[in-house]
N, C-alpha and C. Protein backbone atom coordinates (compact mmCIF):
# COMPACT_ATOMS: atom_id res chain seq x y z
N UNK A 1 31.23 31.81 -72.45
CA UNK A 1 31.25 30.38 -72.29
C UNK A 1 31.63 29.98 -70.86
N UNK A 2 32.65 30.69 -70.27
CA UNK A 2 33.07 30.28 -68.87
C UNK A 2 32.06 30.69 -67.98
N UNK A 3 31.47 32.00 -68.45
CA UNK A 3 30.04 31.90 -67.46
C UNK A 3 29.21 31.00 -67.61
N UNK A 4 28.84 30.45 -68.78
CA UNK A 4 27.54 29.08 -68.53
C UNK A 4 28.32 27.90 -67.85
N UNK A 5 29.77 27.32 -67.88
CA UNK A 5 30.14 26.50 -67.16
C UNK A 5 30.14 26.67 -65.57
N UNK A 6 30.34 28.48 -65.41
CA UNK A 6 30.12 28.47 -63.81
C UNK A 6 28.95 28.51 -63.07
N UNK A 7 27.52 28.84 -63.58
CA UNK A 7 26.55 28.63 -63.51
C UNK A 7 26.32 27.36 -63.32
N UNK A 8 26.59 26.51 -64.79
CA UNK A 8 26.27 25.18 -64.79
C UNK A 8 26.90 24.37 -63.45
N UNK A 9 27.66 24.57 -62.92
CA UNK A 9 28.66 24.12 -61.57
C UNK A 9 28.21 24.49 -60.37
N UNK A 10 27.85 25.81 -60.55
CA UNK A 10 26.63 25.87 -59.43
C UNK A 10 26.00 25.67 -59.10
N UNK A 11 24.87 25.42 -60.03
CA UNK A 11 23.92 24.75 -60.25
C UNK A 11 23.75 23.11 -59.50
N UNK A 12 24.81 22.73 -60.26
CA UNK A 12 25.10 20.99 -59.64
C UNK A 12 25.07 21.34 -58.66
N UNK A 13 26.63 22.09 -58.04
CA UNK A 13 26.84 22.00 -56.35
C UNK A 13 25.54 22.38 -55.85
N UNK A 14 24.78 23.10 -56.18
CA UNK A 14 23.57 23.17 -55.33
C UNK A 14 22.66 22.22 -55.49
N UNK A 15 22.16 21.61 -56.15
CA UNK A 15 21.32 20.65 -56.52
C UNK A 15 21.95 19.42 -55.48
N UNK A 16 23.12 19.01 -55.53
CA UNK A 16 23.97 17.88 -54.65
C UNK A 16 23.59 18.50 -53.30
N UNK A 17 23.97 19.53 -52.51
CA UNK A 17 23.46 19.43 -51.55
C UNK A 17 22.29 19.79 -50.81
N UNK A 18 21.34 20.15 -52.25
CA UNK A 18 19.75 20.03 -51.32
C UNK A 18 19.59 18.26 -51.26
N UNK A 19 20.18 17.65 -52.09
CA UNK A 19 19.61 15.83 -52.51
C UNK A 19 20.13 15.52 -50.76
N UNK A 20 21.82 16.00 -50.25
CA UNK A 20 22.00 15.58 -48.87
C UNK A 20 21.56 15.83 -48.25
N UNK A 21 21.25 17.01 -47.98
CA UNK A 21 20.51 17.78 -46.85
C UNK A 21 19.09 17.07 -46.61
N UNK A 22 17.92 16.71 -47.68
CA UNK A 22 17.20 15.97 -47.86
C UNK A 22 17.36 14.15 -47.06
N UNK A 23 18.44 13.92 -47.84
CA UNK A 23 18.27 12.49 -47.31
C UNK A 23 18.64 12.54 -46.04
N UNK A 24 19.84 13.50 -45.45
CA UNK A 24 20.12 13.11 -44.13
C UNK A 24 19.21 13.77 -43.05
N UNK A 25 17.88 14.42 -43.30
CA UNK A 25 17.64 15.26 -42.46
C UNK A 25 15.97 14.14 -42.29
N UNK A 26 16.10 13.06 -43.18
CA UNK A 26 15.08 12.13 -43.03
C UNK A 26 15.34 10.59 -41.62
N UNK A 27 14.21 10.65 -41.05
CA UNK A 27 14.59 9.62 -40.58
C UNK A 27 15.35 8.35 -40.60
N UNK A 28 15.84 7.84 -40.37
CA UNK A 28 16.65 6.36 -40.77
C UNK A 28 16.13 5.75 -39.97
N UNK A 29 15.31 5.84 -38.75
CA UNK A 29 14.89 4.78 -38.10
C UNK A 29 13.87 3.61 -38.62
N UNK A 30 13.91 2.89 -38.45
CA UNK A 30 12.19 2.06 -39.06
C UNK A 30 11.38 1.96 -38.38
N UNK A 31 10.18 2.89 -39.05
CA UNK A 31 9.12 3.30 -38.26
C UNK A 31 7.74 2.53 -38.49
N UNK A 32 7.47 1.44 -37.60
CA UNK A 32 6.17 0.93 -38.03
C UNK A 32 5.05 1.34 -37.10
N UNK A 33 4.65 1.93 -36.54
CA UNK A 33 4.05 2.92 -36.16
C UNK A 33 2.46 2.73 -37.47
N UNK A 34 2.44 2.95 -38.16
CA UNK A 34 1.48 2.83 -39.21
C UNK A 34 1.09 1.50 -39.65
N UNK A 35 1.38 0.76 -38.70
CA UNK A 35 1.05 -0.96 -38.58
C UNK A 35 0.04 -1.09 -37.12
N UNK A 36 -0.07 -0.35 -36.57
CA UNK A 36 -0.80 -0.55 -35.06
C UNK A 36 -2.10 -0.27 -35.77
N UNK A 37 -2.77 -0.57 -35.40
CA UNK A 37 -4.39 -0.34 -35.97
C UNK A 37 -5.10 -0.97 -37.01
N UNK A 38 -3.51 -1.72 -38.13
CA UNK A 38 -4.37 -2.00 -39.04
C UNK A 38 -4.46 -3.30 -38.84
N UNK A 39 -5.53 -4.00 -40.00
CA UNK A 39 -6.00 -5.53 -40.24
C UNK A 39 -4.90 -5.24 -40.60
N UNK A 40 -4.84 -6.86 -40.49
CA UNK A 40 -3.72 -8.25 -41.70
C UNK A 40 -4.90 -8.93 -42.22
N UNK A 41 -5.44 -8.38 -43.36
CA UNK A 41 -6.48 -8.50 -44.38
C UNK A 41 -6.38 -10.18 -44.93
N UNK A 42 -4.96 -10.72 -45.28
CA UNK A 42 -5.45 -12.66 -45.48
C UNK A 42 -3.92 -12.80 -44.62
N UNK A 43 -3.98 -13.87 -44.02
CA UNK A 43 -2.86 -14.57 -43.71
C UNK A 43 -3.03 -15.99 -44.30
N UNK A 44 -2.15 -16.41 -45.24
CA UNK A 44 -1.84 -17.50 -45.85
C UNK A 44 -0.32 -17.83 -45.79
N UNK A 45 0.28 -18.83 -44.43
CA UNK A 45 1.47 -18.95 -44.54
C UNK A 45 1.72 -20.73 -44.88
N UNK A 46 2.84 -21.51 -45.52
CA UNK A 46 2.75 -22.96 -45.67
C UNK A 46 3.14 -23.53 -44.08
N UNK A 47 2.39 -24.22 -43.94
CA UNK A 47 2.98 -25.53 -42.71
C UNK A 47 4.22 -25.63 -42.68
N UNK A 48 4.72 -25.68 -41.67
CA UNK A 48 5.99 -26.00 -41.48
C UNK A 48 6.02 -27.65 -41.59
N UNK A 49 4.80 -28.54 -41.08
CA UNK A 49 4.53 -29.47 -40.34
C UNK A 49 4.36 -30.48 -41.63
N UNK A 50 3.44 -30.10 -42.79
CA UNK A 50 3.06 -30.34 -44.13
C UNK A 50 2.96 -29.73 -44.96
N UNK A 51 2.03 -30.28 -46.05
CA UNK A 51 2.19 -29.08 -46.93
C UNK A 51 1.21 -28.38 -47.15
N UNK A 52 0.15 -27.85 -46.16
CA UNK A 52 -1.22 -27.57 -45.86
C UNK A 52 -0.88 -26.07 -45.48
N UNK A 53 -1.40 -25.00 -45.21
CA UNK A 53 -0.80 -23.68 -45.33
C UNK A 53 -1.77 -23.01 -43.76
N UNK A 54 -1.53 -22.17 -43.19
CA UNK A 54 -2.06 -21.98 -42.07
C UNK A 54 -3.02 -20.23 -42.28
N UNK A 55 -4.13 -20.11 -42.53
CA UNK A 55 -4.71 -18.70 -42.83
C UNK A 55 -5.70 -18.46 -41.77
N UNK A 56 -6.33 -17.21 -42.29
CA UNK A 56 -7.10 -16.27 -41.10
C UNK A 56 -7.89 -17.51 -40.39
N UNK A 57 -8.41 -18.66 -41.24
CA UNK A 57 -9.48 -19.74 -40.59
C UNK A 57 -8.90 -20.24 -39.19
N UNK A 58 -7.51 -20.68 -39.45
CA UNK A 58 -6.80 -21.28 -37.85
C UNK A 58 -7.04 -20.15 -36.99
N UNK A 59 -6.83 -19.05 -37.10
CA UNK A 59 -6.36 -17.97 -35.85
C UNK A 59 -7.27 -17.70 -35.80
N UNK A 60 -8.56 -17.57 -36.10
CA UNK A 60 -10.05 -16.76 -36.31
C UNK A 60 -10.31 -16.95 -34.35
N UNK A 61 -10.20 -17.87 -34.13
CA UNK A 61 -10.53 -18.37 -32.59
C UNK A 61 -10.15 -17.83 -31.84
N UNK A 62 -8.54 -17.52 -31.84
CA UNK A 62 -7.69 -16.65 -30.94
C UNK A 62 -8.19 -15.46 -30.69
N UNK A 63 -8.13 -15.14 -28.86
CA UNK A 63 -8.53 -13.93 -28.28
C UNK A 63 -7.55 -12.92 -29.27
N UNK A 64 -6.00 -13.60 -28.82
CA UNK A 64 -5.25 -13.07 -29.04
C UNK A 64 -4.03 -13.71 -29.90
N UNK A 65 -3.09 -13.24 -31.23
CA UNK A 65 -2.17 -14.63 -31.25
C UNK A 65 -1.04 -13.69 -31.65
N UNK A 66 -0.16 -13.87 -31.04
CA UNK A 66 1.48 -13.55 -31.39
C UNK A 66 2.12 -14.19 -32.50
N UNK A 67 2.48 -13.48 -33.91
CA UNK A 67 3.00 -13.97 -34.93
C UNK A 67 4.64 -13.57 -34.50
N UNK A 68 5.48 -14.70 -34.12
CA UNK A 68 6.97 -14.58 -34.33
C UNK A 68 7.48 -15.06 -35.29
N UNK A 69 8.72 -14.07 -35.44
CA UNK A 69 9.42 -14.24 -36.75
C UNK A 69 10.96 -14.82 -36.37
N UNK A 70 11.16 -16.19 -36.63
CA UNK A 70 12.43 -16.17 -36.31
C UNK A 70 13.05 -17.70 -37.04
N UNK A 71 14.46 -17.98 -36.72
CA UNK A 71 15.53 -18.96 -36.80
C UNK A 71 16.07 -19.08 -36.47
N UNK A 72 17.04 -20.60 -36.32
CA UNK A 72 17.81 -21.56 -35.47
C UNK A 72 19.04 -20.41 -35.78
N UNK A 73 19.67 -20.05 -36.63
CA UNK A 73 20.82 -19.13 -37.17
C UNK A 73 20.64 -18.00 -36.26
N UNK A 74 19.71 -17.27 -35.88
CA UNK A 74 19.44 -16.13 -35.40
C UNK A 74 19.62 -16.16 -33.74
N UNK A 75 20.86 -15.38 -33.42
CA UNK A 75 21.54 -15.75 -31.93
C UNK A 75 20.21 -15.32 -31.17
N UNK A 76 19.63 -13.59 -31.31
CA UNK A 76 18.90 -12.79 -30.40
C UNK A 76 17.63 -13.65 -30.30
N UNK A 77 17.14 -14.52 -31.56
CA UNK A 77 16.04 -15.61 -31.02
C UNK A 77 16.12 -16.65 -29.99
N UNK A 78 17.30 -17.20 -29.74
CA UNK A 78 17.65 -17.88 -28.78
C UNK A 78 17.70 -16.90 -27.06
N UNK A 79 17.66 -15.50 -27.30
CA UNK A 79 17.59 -14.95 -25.94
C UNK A 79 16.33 -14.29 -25.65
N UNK A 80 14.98 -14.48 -26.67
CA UNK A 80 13.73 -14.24 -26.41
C UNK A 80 12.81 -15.26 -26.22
N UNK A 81 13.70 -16.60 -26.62
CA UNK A 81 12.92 -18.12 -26.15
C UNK A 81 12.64 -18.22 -25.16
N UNK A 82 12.80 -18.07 -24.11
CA UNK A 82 12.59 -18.36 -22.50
C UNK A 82 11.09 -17.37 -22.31
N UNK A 83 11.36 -16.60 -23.36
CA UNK A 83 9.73 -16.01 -23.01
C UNK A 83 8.65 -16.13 -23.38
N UNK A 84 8.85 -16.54 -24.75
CA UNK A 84 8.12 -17.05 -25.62
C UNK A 84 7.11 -18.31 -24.95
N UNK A 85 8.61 -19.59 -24.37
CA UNK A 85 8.08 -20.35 -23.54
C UNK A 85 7.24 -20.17 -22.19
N UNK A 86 6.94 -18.74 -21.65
CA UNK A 86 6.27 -18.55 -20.74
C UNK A 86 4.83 -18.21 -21.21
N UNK A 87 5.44 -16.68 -22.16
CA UNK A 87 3.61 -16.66 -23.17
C UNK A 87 2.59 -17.74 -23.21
N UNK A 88 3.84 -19.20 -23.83
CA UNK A 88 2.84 -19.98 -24.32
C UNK A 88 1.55 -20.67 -23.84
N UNK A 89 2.01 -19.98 -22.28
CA UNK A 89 1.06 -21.25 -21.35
C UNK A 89 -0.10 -19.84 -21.12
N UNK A 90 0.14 -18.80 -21.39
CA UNK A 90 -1.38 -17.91 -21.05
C UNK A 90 -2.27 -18.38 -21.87
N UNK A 91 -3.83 -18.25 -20.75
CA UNK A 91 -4.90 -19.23 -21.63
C UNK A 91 -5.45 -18.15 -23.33
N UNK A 92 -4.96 -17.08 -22.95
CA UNK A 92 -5.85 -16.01 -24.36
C UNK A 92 -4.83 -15.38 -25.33
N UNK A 93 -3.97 -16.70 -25.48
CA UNK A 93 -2.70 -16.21 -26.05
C UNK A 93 -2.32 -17.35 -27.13
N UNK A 94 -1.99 -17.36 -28.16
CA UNK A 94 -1.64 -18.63 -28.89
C UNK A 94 -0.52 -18.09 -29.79
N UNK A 95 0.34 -18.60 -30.19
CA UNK A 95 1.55 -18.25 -30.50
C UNK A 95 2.03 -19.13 -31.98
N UNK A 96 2.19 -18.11 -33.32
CA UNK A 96 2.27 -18.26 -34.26
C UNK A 96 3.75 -18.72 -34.66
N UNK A 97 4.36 -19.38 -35.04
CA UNK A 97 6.11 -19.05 -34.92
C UNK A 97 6.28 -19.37 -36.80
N UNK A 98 6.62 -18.23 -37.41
CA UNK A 98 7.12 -18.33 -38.40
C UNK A 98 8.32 -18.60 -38.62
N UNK A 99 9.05 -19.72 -38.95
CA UNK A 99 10.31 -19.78 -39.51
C UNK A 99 10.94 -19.32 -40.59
N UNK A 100 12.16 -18.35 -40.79
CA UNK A 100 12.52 -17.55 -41.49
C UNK A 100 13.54 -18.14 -42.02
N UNK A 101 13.89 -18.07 -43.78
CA UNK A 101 14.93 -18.59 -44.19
C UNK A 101 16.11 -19.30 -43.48
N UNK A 102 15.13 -21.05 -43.07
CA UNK A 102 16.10 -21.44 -42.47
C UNK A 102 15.91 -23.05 -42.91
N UNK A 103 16.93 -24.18 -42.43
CA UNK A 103 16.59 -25.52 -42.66
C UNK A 103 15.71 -25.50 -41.68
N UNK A 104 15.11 -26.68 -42.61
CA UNK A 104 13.86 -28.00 -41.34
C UNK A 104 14.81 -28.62 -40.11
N UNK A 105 15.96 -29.27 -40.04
CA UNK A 105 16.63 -29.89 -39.48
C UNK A 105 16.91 -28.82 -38.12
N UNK A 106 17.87 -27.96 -39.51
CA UNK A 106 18.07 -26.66 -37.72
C UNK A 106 17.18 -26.11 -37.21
N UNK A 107 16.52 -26.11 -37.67
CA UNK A 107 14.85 -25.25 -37.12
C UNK A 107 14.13 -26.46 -36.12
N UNK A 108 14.42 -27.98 -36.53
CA UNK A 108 13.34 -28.75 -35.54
C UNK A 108 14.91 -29.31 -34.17
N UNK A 109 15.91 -28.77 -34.44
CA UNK A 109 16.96 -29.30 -33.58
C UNK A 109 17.03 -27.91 -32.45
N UNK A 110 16.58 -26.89 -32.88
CA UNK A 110 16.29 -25.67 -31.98
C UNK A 110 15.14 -26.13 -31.53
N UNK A 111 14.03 -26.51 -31.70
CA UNK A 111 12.72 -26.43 -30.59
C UNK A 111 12.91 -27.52 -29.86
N UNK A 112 14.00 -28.84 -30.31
CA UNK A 112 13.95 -30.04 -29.56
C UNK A 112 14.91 -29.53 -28.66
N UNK A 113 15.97 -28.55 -28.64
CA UNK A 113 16.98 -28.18 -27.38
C UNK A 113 16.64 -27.28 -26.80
N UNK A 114 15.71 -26.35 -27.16
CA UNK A 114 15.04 -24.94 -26.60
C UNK A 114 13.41 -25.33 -25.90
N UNK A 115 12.61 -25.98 -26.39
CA UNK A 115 11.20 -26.01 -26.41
C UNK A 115 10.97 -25.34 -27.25
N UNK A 116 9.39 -26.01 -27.97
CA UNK A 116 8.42 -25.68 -28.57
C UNK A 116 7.65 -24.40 -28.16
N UNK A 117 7.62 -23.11 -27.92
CA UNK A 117 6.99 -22.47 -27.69
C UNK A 117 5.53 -22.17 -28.63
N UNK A 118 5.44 -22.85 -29.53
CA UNK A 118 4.38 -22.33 -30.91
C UNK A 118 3.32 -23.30 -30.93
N UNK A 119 2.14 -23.10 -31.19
CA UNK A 119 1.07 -23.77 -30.92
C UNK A 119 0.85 -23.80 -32.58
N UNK A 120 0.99 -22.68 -33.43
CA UNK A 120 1.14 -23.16 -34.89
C UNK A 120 2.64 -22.94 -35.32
N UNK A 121 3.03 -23.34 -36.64
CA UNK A 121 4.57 -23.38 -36.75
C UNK A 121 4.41 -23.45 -38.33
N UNK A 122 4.59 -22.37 -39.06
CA UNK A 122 4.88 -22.11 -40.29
C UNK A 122 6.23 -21.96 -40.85
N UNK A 123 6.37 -21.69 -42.55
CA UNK A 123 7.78 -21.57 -42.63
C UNK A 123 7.61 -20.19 -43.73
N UNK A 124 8.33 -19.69 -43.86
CA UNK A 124 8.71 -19.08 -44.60
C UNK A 124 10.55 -19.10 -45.58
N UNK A 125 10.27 -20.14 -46.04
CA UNK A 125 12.06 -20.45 -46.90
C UNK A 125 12.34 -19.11 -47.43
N UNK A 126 11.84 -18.29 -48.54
CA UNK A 126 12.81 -17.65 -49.32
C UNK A 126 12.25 -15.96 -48.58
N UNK A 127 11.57 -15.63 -47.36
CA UNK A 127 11.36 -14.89 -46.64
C UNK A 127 10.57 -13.29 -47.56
N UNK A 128 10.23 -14.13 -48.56
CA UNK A 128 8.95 -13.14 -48.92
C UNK A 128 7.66 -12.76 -48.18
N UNK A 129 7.04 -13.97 -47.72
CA UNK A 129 5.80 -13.86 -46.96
C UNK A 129 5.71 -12.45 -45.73
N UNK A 130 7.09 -12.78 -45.45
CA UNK A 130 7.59 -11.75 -44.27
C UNK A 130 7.49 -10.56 -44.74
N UNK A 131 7.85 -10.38 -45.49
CA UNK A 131 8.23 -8.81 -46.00
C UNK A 131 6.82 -8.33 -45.89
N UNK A 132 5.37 -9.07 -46.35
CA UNK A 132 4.20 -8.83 -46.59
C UNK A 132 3.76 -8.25 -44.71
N UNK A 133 4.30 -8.77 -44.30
CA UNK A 133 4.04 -8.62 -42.71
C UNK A 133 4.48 -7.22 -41.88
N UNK A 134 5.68 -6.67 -42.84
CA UNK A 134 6.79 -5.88 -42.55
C UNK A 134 7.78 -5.98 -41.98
N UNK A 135 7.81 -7.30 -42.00
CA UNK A 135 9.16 -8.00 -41.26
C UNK A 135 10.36 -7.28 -42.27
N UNK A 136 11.43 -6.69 -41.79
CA UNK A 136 12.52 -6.60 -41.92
C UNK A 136 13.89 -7.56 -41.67
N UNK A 137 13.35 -8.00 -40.53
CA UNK A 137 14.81 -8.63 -40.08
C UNK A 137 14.47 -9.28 -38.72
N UNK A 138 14.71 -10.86 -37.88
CA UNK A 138 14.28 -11.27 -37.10
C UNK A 138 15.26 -11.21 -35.89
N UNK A 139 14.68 -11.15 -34.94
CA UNK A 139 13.23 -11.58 -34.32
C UNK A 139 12.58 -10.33 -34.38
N UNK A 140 11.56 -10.56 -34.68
CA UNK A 140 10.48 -9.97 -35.04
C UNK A 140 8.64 -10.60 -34.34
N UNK A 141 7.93 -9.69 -33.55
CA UNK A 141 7.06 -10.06 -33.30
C UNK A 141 5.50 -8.81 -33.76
N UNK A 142 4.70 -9.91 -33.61
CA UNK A 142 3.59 -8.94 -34.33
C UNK A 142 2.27 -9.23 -33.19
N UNK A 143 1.41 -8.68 -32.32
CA UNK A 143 0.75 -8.79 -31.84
C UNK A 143 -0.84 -8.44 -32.14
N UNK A 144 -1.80 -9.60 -32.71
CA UNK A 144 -3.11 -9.39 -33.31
C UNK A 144 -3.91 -9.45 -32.18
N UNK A 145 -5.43 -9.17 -32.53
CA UNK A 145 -6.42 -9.67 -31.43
C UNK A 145 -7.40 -10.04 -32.63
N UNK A 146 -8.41 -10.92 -32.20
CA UNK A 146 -9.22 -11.86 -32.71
C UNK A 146 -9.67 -11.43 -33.98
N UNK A 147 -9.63 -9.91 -34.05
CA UNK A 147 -10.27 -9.16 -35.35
C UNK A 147 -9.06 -9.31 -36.85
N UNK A 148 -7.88 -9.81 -36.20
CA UNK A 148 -6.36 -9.70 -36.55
C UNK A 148 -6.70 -8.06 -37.08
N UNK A 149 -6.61 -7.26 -35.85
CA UNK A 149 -6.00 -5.90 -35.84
C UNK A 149 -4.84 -5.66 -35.65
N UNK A 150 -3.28 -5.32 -35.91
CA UNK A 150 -2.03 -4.96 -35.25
C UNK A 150 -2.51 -4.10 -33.94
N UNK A 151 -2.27 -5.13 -32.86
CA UNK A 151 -2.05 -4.24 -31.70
C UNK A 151 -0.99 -3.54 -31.40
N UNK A 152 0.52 -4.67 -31.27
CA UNK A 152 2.05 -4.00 -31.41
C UNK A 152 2.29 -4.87 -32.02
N UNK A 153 3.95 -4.33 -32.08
CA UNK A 153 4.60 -4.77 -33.35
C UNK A 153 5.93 -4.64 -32.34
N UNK A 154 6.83 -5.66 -32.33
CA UNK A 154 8.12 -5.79 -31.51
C UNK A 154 8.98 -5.94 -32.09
N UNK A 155 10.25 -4.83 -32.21
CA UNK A 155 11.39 -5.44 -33.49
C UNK A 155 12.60 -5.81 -32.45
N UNK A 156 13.19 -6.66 -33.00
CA UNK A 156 13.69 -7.65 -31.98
C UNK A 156 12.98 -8.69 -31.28
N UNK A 157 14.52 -8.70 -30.55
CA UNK A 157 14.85 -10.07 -28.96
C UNK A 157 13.21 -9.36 -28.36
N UNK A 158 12.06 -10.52 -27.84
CA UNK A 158 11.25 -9.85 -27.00
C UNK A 158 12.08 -10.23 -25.56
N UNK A 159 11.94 -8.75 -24.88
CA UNK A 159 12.28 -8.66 -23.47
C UNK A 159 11.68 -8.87 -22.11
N UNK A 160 12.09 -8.68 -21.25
CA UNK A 160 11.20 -8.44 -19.88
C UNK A 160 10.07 -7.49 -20.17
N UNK A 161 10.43 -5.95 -20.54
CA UNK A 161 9.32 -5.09 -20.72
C UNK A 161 8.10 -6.01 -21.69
N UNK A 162 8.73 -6.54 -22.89
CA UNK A 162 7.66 -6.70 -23.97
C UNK A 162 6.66 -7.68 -23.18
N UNK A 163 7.36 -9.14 -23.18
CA UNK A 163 6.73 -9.82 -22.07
C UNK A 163 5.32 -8.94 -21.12
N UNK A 164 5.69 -8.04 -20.49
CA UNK A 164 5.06 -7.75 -19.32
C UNK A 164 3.70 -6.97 -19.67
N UNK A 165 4.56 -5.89 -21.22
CA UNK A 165 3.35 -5.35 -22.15
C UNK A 165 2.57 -6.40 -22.74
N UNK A 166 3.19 -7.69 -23.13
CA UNK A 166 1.98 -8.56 -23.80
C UNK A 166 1.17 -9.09 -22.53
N UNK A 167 1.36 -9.38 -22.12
CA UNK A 167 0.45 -10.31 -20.34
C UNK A 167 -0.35 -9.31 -19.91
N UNK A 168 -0.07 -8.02 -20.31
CA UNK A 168 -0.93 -6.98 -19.68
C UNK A 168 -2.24 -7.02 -20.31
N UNK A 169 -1.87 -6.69 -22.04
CA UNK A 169 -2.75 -6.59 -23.16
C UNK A 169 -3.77 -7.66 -22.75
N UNK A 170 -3.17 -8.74 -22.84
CA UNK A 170 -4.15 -9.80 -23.18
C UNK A 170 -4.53 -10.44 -22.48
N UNK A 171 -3.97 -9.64 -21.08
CA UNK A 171 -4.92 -10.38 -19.74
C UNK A 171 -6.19 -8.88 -19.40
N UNK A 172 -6.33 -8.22 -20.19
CA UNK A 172 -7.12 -7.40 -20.26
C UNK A 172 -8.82 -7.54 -20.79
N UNK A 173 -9.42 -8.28 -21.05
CA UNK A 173 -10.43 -8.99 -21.42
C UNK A 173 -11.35 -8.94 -20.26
C-alpha cells in the first residue's frame, strides 16, 4: 500500500512540474505578429457622433487609415496626442479614433483641450468591439491600407519612431 501512495506522489510531483516547466518556458509576451497581413474582413463600429455605425463603406476610400484605440482616463493617450495631431494633416492618411470604455463628456472634454485628431470618431462603451480587433489594452493602434490589410499594429503610446514608421509607409505610394 505505501508503495502505490509513493508512486502515486510521484507521479503528481512529476506531472506538477512538467504543467510549470510548460507554462513558464512559454512566451508571456503578446504577440501580434499574426495580425500583419491579414484583412479586417467587416468593420462595423457605432458613431460616437450618432447613432449611425461607421463600416468598411466609410474607409473603403482611404489610401491609408489608422484605427486608434483610446480614452480621456488613459494617461499614455494623452502623450501620443501630439502625434496623432500631426498624422492628421498627411493627405493619404485618415485617422479612425475609437473610444474605449469611456464617458461622452470626458471623451469630448479631451478633444476640446487636446484637439481633434480623428477624421472618424467611434465608440466602443463596454470594449467588446475591441477585443474583435485584438485590442488588449489602450493605446492601441492598428495600421490598414485601402484593401484594410493589417500593415502594423502599435501597442501603446505611439512614439517618435512609430510616427516616422507611419509617414514612411504611407508616404510610399
Amino acid at each position: 500500500m505505501q508503495k502505490i501512495i509513493k508512486i502515486t506522489t510521484s507521479i503528481f510531483f512529476i506531472f506538477i512540474l512538467v504543467v510549470f516547466y510548460l507554462s513558464l518556458s512559454r512566451s508571456s509576451n503578446y504577440d501580434t505578429e499574426n495580425l500583419v497581413g491579414v484583412k479586417i474582413k467587416e468593420i462595423k463600429l457605432e458613431s460616437f457622433e450618432n447613432n449611425k455605425y461607421l463600416t468598411n463603406e466609410n474607409l473603403k476610400k482611404n489610401n491609408y487609415t489608422l484605427i486608434n484605440f483610446w480614452a480621456s482616463w488613459c494617461a499614455p493617450c494623452r502623450v501620443e496626442h501630439p502625434f496623432l495631431m500631426q498624422l492628421s494633416k498627411e493627405t493619404n492618411l485618415k485617422i479612425l479614433g475609437v473610444n474605449f470604455k469611456d464617458k461622452r463628456n470626458n471623451a469630448l472634454n479631451f478633444l476640446d483641450n487636446l484637439g481633434n485628431p480623428y477624421h472618424y470618431l467611434a465608440k466602443d462603451d463596454q470594449g467588446k468591439k475591441s477585443v474583435g480587433f485584438g485590442i488588449y489594452g489602450i493605446p492601441e493602434s492598428i495600421l490598414i491600407n485601402k484593401d484594410f490589410i493589417v500593415i502594423k499594429k502599435f501597442i501603446g503610446p505611439l512614439n517618435i519612431e512609430d510616427f516616422n514608421e507611419i509617414k514612411k509607409i504611407i508616404n510610399s505610394l
